[in-house]
N, C-alpha and C. Protein backbone atom coordinates (compact mmCIF):
# COMPACT_ATOMS: atom_id res chain seq x y z
N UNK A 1 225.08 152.32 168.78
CA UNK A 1 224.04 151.84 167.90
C UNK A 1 223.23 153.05 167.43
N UNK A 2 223.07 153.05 165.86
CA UNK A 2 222.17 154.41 165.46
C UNK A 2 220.66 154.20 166.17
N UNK A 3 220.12 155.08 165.83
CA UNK A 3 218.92 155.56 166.39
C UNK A 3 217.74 155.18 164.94
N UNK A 4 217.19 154.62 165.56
CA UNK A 4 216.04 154.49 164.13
C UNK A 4 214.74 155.34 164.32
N UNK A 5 214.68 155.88 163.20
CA UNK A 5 213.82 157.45 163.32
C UNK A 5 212.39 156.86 163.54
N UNK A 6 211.71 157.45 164.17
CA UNK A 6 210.11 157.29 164.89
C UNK A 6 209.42 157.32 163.75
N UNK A 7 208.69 156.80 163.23
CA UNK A 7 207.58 156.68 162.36
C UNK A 7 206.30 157.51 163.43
N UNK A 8 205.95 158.27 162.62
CA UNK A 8 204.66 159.29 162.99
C UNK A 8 202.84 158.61 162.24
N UNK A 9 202.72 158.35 163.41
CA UNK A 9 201.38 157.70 162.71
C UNK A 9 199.83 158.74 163.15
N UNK A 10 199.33 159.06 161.93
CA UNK A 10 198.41 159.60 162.43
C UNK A 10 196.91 159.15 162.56
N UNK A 11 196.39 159.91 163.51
CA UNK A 11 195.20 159.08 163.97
C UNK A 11 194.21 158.51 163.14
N UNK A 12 193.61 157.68 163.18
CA UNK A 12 192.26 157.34 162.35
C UNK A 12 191.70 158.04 161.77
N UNK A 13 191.31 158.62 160.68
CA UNK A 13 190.13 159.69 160.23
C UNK A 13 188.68 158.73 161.04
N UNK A 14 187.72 159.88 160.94
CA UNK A 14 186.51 158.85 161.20
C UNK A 14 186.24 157.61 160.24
N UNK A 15 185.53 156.72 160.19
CA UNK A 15 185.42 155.73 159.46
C UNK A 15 186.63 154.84 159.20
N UNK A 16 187.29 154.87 160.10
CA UNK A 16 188.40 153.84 159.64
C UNK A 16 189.27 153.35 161.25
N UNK A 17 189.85 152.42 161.19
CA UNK A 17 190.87 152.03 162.06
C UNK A 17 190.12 151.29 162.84
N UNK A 18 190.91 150.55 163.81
CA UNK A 18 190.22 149.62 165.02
C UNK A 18 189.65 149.73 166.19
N UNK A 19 189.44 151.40 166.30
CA UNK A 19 188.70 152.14 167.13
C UNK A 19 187.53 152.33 166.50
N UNK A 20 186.78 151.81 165.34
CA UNK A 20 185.67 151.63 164.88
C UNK A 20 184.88 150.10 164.90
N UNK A 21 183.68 150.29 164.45
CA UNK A 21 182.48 149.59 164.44
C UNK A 21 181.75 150.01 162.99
N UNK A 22 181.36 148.90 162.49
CA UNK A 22 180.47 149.08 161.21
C UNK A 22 178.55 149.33 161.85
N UNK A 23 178.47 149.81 161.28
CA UNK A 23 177.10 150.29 161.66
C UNK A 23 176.24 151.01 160.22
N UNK A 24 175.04 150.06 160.23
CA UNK A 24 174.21 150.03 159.22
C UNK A 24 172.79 150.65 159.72
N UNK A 25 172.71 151.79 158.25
CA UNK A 25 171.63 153.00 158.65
C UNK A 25 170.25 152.04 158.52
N UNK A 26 169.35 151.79 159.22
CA UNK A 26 168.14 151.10 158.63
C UNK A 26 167.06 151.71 157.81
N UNK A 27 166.91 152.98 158.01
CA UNK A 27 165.92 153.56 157.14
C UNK A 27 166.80 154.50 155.79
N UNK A 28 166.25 154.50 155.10
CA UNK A 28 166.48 154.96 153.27
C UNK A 28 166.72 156.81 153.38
N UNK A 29 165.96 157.27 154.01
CA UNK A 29 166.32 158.64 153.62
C UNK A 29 167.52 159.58 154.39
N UNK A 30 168.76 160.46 153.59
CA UNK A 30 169.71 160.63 154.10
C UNK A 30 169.46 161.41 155.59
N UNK A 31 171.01 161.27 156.12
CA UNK A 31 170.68 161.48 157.56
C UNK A 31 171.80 162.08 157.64
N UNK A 32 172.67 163.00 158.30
CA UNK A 32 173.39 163.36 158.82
C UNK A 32 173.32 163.39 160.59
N UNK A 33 174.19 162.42 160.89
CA UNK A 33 174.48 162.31 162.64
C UNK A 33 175.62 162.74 163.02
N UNK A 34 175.37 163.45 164.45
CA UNK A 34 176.86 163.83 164.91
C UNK A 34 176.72 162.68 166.14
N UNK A 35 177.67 162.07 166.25
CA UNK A 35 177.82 161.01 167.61
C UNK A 35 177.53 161.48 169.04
N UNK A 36 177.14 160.64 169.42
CA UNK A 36 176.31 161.50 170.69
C UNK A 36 177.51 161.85 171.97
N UNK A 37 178.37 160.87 171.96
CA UNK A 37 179.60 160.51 172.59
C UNK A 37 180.99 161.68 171.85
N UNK A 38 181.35 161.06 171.03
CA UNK A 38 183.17 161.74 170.52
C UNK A 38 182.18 162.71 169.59
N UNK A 39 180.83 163.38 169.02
CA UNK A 39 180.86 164.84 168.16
C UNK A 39 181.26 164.66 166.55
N UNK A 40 181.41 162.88 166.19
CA UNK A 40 182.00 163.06 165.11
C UNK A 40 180.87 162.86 163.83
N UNK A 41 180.66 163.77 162.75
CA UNK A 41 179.55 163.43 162.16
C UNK A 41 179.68 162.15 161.45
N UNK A 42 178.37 161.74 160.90
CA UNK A 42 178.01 160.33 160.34
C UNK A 42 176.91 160.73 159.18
N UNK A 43 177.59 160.95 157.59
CA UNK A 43 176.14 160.97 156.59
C UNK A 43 176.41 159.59 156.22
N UNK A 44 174.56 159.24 156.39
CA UNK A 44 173.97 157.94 156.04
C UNK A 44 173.47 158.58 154.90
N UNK A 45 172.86 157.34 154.07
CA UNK A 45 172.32 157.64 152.51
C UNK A 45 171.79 156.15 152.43
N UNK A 46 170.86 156.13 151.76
CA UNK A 46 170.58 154.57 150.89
C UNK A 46 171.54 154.29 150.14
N UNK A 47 172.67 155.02 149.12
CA UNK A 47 173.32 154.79 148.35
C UNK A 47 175.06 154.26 150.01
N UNK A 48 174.84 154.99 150.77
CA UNK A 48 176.18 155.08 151.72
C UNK A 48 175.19 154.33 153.02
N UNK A 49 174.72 153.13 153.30
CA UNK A 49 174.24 152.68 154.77
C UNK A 49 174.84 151.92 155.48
N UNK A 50 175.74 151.62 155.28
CA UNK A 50 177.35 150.98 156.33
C UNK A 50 178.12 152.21 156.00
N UNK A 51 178.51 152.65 157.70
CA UNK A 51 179.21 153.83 157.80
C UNK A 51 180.43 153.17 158.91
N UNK A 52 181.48 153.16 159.23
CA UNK A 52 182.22 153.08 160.23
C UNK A 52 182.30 153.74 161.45
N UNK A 53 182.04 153.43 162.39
CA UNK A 53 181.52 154.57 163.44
C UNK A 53 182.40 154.20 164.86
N UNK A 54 183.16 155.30 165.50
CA UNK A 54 184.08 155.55 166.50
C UNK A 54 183.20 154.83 168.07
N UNK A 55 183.97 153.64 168.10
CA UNK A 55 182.88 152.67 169.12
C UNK A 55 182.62 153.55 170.63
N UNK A 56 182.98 154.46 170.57
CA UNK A 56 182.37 155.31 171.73
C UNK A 56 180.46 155.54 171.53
N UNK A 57 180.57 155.61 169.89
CA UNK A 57 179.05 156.22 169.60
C UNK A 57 178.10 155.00 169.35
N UNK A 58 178.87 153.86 169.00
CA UNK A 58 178.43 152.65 169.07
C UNK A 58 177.04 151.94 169.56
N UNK A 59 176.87 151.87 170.82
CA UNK A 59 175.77 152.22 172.53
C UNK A 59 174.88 152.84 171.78
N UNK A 60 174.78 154.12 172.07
CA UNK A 60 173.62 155.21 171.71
C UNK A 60 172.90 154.91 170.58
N UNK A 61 173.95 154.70 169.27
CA UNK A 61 173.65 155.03 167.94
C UNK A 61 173.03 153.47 167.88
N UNK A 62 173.09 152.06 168.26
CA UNK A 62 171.98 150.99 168.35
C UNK A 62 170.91 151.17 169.03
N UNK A 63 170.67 151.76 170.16
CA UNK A 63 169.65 151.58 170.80
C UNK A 63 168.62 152.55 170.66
N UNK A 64 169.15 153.77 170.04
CA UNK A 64 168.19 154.45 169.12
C UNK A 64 166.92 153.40 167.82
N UNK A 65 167.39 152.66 167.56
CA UNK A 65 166.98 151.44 166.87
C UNK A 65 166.97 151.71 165.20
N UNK A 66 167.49 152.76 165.27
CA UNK A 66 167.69 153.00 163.84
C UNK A 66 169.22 152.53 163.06
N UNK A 67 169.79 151.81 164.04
CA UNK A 67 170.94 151.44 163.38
C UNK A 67 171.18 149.47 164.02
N UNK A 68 172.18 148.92 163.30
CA UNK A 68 172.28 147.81 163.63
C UNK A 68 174.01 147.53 163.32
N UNK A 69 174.71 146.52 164.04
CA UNK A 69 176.16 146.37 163.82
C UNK A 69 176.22 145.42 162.34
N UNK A 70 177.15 145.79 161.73
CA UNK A 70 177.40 144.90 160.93
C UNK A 70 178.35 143.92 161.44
């Protein structure tokens, strides 16, 4: 029986895949966050305030109270 070739999948960029969480910036002026957990940055904006965020940073980044789950 042939061999069926491996499909190579690569990882999530930030903001995407099912190792994320939606997470909404509450205040208006831009922000740049690095996750306190996985290091991965996060720019918020009024124009960009649902960001997808790597559920490791999830924890921290609510209870700071500046963010909320979508």
């Amino acid at each position: 029986m042939p061999k069926l070739p491996v499909a190579a999948h690569a990882p999530p960029s930030p903001g995407q895949g099912a190792g994320t969480v939606r997470l909404r910036y509450l205040a208006r002026s831009a922000i740049l966050v690095r996750g306190p957990r996985s290091g991965t940055p996060y720019r918020f904006s009024e124009q960009q305030q649902v960001q997808a965020v790597q559920r490791a940073d999830v924890e921290p980044m609510v209870a700071s109270g500046h963010f909320r789950r979508e």
